[in-house]
N, C-alpha and C. Protein backbone atom coordinates (compact mmCIF):
# COMPACT_ATOMS: atom_id res chain seq x y z
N UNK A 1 73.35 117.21 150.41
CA UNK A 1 71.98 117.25 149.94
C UNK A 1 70.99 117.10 151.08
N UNK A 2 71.43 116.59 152.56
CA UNK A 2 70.57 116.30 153.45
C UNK A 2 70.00 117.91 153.67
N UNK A 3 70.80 118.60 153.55
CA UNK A 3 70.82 120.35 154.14
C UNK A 3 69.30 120.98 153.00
N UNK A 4 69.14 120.17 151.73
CA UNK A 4 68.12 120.89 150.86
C UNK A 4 67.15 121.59 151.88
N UNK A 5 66.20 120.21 152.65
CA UNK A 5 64.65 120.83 152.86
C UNK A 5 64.89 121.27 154.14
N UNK A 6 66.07 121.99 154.88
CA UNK A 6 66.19 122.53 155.67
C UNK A 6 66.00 124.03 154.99
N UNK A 7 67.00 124.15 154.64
CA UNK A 7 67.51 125.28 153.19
C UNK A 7 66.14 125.58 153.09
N UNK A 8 65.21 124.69 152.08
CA UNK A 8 64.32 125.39 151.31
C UNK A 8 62.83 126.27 152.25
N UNK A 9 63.28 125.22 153.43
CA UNK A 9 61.87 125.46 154.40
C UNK A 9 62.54 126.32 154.52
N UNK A 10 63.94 127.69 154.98
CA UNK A 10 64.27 128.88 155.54
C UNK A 10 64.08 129.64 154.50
N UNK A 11 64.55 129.13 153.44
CA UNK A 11 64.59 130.22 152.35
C UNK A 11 62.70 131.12 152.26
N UNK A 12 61.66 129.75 152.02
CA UNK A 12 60.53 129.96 151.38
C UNK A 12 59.93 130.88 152.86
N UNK A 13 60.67 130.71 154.46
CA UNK A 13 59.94 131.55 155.26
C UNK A 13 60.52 133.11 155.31
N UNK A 14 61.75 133.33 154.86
CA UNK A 14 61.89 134.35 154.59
C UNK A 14 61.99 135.36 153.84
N UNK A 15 61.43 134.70 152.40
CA UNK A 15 60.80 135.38 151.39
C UNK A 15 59.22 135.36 151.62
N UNK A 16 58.43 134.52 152.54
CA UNK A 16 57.07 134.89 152.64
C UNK A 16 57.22 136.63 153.55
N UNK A 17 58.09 136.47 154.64
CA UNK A 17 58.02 137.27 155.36
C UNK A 17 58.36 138.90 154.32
N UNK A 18 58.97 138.80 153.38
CA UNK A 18 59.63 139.69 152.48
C UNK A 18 58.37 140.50 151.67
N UNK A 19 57.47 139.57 151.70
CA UNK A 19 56.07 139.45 150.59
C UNK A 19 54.85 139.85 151.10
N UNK A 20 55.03 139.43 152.75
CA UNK A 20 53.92 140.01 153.49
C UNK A 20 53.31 141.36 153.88
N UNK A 21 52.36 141.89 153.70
CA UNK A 21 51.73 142.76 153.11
C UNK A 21 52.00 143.99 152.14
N UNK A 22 52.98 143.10 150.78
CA UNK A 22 52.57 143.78 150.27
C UNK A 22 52.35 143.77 148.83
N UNK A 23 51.70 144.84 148.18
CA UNK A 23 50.88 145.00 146.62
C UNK A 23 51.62 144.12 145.93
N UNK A 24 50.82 143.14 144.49
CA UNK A 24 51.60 142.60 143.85
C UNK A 24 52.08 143.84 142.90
N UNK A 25 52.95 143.51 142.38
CA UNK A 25 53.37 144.66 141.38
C UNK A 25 55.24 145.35 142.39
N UNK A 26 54.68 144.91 143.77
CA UNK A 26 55.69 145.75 144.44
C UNK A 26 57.21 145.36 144.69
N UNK A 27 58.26 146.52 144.57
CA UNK A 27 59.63 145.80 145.01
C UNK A 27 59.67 145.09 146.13
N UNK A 28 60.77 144.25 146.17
CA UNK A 28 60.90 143.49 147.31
C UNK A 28 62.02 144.13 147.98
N UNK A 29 62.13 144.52 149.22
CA UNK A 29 63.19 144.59 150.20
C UNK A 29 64.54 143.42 150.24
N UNK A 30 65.28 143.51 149.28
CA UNK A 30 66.27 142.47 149.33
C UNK A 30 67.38 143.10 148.86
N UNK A 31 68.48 142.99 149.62
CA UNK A 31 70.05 143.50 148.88
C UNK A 31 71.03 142.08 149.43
N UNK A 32 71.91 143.00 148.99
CA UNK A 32 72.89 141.61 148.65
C UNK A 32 73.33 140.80 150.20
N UNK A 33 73.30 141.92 151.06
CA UNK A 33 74.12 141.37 152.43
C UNK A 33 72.80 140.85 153.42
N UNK A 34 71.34 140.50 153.07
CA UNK A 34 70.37 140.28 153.79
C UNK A 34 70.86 138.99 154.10
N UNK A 35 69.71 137.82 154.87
CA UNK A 35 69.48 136.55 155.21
C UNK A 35 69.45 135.66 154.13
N UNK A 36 67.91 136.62 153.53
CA UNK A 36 67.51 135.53 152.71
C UNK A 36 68.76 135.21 151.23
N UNK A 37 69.47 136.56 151.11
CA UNK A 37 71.01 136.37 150.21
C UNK A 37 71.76 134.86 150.82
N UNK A 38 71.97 135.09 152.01
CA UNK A 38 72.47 134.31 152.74
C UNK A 38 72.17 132.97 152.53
N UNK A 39 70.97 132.45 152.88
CA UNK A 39 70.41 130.87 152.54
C UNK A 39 70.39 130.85 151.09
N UNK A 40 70.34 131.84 149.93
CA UNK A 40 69.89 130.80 148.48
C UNK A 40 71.47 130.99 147.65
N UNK A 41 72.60 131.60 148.54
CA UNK A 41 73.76 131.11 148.17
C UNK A 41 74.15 129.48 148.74
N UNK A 42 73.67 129.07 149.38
CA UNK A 42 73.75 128.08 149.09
C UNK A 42 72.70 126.75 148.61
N UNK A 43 71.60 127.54 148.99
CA UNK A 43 70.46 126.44 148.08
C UNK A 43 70.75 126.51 147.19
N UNK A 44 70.76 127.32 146.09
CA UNK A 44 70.46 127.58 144.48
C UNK A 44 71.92 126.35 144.26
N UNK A 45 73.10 126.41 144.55
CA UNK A 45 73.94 125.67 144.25
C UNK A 45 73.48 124.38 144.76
N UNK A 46 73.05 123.85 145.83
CA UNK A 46 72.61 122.51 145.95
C UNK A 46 71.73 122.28 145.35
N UNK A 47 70.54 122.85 144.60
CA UNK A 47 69.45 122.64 143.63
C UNK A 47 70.16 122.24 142.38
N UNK A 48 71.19 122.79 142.08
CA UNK A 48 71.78 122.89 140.84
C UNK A 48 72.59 121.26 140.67
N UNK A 49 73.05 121.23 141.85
CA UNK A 49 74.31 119.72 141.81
C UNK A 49 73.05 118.94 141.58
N UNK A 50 71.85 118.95 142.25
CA UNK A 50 70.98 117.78 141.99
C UNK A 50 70.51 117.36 140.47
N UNK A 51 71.19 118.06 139.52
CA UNK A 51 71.27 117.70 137.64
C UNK A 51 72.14 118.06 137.08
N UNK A 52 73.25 118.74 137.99
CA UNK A 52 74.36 119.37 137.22
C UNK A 52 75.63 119.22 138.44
N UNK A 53 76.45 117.54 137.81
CA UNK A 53 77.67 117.30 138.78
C UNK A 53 78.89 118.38 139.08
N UNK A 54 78.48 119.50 137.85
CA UNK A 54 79.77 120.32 137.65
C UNK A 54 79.79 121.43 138.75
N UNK A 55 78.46 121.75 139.26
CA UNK A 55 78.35 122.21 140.62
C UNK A 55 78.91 121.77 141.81
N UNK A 56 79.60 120.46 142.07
CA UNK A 56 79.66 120.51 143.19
C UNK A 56 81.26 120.85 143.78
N UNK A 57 81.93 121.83 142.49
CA UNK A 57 82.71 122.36 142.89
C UNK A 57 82.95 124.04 142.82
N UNK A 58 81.74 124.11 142.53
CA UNK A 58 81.03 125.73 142.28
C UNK A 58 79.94 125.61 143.58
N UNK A 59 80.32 126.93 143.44
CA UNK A 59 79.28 127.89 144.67
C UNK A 59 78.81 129.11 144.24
N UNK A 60 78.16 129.83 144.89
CA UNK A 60 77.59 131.22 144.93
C UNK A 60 78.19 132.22 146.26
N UNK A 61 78.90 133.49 146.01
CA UNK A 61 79.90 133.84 146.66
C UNK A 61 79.03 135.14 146.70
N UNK A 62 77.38 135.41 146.39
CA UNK A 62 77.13 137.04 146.72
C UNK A 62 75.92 137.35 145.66
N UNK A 63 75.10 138.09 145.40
CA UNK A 63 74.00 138.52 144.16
C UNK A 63 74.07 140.07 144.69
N UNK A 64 73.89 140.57 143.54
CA UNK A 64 73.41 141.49 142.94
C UNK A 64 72.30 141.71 142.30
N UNK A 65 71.47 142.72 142.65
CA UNK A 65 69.68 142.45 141.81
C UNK A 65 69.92 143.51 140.93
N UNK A 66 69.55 143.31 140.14
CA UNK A 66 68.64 144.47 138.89
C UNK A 66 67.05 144.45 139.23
N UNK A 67 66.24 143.64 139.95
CA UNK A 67 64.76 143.36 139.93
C UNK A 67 64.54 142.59 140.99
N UNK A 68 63.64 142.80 141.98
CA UNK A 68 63.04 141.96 142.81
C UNK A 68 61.73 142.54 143.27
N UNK A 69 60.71 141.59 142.41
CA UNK A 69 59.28 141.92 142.72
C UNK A 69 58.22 140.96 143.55
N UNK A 70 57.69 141.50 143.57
CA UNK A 70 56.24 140.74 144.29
C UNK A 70 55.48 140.49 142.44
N UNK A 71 55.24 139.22 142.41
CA UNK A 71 54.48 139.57 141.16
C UNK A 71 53.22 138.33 141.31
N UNK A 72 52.98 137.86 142.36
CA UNK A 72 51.43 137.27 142.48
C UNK A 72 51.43 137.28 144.19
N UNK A 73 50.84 136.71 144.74
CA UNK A 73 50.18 137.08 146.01
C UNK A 73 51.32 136.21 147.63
N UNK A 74 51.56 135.24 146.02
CA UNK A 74 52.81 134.39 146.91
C UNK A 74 53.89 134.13 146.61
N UNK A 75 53.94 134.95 145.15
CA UNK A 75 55.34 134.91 144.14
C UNK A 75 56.26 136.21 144.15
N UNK A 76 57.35 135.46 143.76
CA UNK A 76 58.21 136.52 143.16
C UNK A 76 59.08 136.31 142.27
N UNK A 77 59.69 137.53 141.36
CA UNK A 77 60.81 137.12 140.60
C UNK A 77 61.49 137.85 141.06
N UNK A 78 63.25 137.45 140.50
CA UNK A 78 64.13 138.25 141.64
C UNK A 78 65.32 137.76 139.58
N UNK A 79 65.74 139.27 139.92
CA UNK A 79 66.99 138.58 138.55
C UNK A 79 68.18 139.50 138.82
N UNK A 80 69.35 139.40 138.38
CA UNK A 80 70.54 140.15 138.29
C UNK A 80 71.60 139.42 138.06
N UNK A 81 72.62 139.67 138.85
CA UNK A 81 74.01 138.81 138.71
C UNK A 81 74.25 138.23 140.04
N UNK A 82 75.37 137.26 140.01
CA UNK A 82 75.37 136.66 141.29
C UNK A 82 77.01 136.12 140.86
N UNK A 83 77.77 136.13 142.03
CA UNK A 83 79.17 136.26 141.95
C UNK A 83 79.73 134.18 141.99
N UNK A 84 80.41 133.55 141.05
CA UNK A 84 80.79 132.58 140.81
C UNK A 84 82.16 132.38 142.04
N UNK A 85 82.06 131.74 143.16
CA UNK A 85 82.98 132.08 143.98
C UNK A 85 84.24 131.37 143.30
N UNK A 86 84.67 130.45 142.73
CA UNK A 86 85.79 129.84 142.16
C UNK A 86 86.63 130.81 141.44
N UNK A 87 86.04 132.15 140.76
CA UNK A 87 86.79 132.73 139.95
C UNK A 87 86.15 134.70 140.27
N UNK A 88 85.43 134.43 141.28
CA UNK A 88 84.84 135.87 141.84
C UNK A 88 84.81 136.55 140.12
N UNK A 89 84.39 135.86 139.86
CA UNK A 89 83.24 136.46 138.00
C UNK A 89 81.69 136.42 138.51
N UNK A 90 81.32 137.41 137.62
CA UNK A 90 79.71 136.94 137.62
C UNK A 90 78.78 137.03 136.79
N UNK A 91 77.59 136.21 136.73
CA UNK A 91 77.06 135.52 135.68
C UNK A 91 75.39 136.04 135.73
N UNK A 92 74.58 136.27 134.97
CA UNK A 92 73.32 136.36 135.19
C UNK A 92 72.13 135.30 135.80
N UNK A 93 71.45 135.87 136.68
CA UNK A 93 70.39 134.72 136.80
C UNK A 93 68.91 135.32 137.29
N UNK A 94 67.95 134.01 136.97
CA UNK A 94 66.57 134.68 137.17
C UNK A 94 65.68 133.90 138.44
N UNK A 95 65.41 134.15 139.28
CA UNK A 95 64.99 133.29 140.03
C UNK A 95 63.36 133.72 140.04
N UNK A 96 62.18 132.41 139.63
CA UNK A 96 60.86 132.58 139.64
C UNK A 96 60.41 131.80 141.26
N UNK A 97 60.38 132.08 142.00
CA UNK A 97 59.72 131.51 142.94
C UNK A 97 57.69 131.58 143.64
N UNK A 98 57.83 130.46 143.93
CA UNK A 98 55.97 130.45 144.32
C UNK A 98 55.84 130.17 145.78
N UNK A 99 54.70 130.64 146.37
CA UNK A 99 54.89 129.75 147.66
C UNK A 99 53.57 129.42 147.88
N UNK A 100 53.46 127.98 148.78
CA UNK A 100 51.58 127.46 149.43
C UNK A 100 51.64 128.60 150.36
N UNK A 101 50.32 128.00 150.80
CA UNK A 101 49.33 128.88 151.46
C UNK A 101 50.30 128.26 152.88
N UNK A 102 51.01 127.47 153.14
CA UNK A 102 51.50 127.39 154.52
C UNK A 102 52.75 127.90 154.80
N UNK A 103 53.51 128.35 153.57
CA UNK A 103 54.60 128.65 153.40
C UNK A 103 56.12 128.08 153.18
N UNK A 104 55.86 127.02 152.32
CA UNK A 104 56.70 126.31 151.69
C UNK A 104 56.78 126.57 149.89
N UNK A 105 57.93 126.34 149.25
CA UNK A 105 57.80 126.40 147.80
C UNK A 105 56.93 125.25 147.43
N UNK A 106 56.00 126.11 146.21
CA UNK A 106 55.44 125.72 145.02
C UNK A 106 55.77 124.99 144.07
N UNK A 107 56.44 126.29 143.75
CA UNK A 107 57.71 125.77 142.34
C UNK A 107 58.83 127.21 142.71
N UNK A 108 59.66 126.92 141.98
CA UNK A 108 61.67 127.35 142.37
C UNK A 108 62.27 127.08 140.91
N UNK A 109 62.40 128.15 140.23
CA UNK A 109 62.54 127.49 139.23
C UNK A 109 63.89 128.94 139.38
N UNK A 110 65.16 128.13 138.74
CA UNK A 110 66.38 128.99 138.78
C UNK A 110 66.67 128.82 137.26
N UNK A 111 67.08 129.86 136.67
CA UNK A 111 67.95 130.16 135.37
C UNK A 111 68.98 130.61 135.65
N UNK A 112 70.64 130.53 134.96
CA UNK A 112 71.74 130.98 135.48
C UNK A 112 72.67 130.81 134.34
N UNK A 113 73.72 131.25 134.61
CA UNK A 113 74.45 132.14 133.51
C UNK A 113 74.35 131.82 131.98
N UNK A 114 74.95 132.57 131.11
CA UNK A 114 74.81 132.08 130.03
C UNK A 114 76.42 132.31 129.41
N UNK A 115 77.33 131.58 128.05
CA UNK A 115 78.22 131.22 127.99
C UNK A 115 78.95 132.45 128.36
N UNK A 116 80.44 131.55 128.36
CA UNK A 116 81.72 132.38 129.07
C UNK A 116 82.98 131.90 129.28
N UNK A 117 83.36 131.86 130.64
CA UNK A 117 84.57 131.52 130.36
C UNK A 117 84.77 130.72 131.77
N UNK A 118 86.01 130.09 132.45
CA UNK A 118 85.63 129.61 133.75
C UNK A 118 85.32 127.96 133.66
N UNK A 119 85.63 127.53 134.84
CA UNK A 119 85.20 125.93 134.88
C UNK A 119 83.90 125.90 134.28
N UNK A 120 83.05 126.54 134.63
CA UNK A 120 81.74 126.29 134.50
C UNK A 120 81.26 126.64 133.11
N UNK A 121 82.20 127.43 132.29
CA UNK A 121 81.92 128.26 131.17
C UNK A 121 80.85 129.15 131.03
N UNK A 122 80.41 129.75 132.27
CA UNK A 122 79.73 130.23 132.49
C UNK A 122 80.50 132.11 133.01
N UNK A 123 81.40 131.92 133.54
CA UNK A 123 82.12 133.24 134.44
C UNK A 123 82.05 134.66 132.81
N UNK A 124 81.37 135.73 133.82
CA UNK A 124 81.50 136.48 133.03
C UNK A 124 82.37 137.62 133.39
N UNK A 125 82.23 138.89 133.73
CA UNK A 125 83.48 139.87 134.44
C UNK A 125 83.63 139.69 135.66
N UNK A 126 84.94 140.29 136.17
CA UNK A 126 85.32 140.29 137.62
C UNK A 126 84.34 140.80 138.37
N UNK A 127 83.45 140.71 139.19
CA UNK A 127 82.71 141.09 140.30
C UNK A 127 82.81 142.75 140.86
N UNK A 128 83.81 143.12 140.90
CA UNK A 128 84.12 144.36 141.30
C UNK A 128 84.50 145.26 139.79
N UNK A 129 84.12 144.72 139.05
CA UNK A 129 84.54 145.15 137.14
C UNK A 129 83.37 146.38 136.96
N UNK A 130 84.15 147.29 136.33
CA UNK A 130 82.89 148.54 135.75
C UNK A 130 81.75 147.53 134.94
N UNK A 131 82.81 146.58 133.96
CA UNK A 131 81.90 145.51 132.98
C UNK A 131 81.18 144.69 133.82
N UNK A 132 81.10 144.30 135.04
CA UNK A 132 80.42 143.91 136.13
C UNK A 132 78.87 144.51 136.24
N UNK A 133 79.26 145.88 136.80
CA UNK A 133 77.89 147.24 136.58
C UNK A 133 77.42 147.09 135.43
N UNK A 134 78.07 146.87 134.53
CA UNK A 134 77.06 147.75 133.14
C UNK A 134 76.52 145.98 132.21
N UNK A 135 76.72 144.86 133.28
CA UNK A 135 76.22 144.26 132.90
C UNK A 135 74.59 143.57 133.79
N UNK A 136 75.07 143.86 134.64
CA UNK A 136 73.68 144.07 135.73
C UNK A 136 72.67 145.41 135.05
N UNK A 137 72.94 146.53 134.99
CA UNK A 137 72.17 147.56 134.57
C UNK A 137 71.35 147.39 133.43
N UNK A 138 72.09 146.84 132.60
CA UNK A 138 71.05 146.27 131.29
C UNK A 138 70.72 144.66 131.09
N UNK A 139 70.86 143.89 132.14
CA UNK A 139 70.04 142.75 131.83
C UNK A 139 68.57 142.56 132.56
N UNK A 140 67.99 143.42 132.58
CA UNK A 140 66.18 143.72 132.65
C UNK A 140 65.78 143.76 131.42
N UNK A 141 67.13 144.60 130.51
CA UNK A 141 66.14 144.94 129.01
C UNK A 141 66.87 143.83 128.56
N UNK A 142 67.19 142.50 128.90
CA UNK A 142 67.61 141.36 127.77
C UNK A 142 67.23 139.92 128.37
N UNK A 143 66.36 140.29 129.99
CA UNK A 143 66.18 138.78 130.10
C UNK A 143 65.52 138.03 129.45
N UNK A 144 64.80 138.09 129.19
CA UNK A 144 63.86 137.34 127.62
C UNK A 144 64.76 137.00 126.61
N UNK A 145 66.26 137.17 126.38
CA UNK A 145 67.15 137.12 125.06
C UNK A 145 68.71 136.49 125.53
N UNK A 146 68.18 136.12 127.14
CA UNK A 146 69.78 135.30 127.68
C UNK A 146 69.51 133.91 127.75
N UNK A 147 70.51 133.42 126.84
CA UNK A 147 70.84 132.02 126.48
C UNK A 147 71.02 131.36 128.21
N UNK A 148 70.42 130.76 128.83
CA UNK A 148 70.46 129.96 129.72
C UNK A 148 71.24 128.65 129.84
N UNK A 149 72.60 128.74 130.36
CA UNK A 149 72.98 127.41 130.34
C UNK A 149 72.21 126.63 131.73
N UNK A 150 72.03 127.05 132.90
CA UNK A 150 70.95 126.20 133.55
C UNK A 150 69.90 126.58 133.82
N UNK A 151 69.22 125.79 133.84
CA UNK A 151 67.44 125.99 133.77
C UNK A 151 66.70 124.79 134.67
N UNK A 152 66.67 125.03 135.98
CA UNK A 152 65.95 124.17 136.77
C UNK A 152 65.15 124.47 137.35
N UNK A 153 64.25 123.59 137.28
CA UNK A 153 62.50 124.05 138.51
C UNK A 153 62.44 122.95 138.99
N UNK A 154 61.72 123.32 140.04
CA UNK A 154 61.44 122.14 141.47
C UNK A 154 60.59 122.08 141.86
């Protein structure tokens, strides 16, 4: 947990940098093998152990986006799937992030999978699964309707 506000100070500078100049409304430049992938595989799981002990034998092994926008001047939402490394399944999640004017988080608010199967009861298809694809492709038209087993803001 000492690693958080290291974590969060990298994460929030390289999503400002992601955000910088441009339109709200606009995609964000993010795929799975970037940096900023890099740091919130392991923040989002240390955010998570800090209310949920069952994390601290779960990790985040990779994401996949369906959506990553600019949607206020210092925000973004970012949603898709993200790979459960214990059982390389993967699960949906929504990440709302804010940032100050100096470039630190606001608020961080993570949503993540909803039921299944797996330690976590969360694991949904194999990662490399066609049911993998065709569950990323249509959860834009159902995030408003996925049962959230975690739900944390910061």
């Amino acid at each position: 947990m000492q690693q958080t506000p290291d974590l969060e100070r990298l994460a929030a500078s390289q999503l400002a940098a992601r955000l910088e100049g441009l339109a709200v409304g606009s995609l964000l430049s993010v795929d799975s093998s970037s940096d900023l992938c890099d740091t919130l595989e392991l923040l989002i799981p240390e955010i998570l152990r800090l209310e949920h002990r069952e994390w601290e034998k779960e990790s985040i092994d990779g994401f996949f986006f369906s959506s990553a926008v600019k949607s206020d001047e210092r925000s973004s939402e970012l949603a898709g799937t993200c790979i459960l490394i214990s059982d390389q399944t993967v699960t949906p999640f929504a990440l709302n992030v804010s940032l100050t004017e100096t470039g630190m988080f606001r608020s961080f608010r993570i949503r993540l999978g909803e039921l299944g199967t797996g330690p976590l009861g969360i694991s949904g298809p194999a990662c490399n699964s066609r049911a993998a694809q065709e569950m990323l492709f249509a959860l834009n038209g159902r995030l408003d309707r996925v049962d959230w087993v975690y739900d944390v803001a910061v």
